[in-house]
Protein backbone atom coordinates (compact mmCIF):
# COMPACT_ATOMS: atom_id res chain seq x y z
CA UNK A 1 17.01 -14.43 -8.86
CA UNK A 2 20.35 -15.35 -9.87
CA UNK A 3 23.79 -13.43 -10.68
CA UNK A 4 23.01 -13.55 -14.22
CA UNK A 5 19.35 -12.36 -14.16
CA UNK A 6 20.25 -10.00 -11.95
CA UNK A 7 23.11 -8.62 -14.18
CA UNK A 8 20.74 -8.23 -17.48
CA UNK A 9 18.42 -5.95 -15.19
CA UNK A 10 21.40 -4.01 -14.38
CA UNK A 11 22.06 -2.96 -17.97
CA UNK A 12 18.70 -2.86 -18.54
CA UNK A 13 18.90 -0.10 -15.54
CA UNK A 14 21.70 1.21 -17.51
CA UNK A 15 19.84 1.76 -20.79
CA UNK A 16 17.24 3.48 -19.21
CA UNK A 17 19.29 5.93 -17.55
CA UNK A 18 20.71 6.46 -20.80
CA UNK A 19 18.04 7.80 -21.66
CA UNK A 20 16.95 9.99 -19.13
CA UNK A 21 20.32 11.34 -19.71
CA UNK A 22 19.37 12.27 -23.07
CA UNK A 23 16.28 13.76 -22.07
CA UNK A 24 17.94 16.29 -19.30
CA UNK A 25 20.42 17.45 -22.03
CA UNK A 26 17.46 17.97 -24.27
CA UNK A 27 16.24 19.21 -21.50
CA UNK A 28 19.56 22.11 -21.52
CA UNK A 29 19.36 23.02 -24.69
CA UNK A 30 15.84 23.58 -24.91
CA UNK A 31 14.29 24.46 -21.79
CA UNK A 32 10.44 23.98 -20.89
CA UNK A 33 8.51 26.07 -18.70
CA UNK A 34 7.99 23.07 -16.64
CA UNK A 35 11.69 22.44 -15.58
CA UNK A 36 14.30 24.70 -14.80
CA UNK A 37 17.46 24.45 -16.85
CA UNK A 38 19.91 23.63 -13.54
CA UNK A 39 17.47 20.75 -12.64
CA UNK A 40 18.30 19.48 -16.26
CA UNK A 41 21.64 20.02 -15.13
CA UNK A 42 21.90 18.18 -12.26
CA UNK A 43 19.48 15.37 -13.39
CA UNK A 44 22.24 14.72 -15.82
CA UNK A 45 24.97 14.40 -13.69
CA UNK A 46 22.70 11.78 -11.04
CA UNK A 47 22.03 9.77 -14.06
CA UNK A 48 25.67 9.61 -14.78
CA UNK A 49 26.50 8.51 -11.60
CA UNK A 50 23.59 6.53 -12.16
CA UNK A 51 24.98 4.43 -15.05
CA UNK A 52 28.72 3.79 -13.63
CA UNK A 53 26.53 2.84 -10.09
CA UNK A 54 24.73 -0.26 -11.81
CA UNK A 55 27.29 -1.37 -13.92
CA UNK A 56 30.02 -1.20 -11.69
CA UNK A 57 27.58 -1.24 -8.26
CA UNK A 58 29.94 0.12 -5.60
CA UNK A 59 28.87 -0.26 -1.82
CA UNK A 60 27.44 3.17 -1.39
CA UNK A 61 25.28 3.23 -4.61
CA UNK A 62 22.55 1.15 -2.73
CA UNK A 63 22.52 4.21 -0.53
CA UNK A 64 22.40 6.66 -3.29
CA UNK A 65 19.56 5.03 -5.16
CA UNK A 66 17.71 4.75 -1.68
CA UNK A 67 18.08 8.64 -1.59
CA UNK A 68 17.01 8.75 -5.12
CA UNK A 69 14.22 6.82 -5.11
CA UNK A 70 12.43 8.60 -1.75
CA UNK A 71 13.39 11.96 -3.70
CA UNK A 72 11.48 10.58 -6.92
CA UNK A 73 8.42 9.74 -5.16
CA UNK A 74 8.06 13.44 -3.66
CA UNK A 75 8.84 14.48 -7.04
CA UNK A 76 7.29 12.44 -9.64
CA UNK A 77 5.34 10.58 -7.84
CA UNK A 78 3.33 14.26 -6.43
CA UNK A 79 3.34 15.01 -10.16
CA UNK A 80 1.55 12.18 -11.66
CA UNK A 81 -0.99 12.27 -8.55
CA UNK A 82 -1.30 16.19 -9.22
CA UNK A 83 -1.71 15.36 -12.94
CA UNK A 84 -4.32 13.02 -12.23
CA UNK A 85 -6.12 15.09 -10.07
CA UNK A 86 -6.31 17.96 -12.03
CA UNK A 87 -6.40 16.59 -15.73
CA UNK A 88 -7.40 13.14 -15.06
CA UNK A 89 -3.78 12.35 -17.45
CA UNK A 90 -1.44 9.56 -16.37
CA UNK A 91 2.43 10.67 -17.14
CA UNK A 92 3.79 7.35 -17.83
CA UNK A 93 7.51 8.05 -17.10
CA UNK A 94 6.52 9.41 -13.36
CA UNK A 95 4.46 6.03 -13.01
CA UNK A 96 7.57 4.04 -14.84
CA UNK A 97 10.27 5.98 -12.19
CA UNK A 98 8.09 5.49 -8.98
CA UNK A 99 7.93 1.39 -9.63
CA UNK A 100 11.80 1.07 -11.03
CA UNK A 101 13.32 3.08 -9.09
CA UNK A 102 12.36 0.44 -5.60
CA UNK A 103 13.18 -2.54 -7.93
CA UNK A 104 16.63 -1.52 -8.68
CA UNK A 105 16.85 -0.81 -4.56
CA UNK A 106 16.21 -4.18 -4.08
CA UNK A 107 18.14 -5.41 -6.69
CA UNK A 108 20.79 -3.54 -5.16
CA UNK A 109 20.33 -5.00 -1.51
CA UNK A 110 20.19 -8.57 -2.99
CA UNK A 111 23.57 -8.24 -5.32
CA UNK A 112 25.38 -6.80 -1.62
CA UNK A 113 24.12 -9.59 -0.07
CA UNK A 114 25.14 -12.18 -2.23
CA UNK A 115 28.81 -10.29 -2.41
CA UNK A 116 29.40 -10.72 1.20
């Protein structure tokens, strides 16, 4: 995949944590039983860091989004199995974040590589 490609997924990346920005402060303002507010909280600050990591993709990101993406696959990815199990339901965004989450990792690795 070239620079260019690679760049368009990174926005792409962008706009999607865009929007689970917007969902955590949603999240704030009007808490579910299902989340606590603080998790809102900090969910909203990771995707921050989040957005300035894949537009401006500093050397440590690639470790943060490693970090990230084992810590969403305990989290979401137990949730959508539980879900499953229990209500035969498939939550979409848990599916969505377990599968994006490693492709951005590996986007990641690639765009260091070809820096060096």
């Amino acid at each position: 995949m070239n620079k260019k490609a690679r760049d368009i997924f990174f926005i792409a990346f962008a706009g999607v944590a865009l929007l689970a920005t917007m969902y955590h402060i949603k999240g704030i303002f009007y808490p579910t039983e299902a989340t606590p507010t603080w998790r809102h909280a900090l969910f909203v600050f990771i995707n921050i860091i989040c957005i300035y990591g894949v537009l401006k993709r500093p050397g440590w990101f690639t470790w943060f989004i490693g970090l990230l993406t084992l810590q969403q696959w305990y989290s979401h990815g137990s949730y959508a199995v539980k879900l499953w199990q229990q209500e035969h339901q498939i939550h979409w965004i848990s599916i969505a974040d377990v599968i994006l989450l490693p492709v951005l990792f590996i986007l990641l690795i690639v765009d260091q590589k070809t820096k060096a």
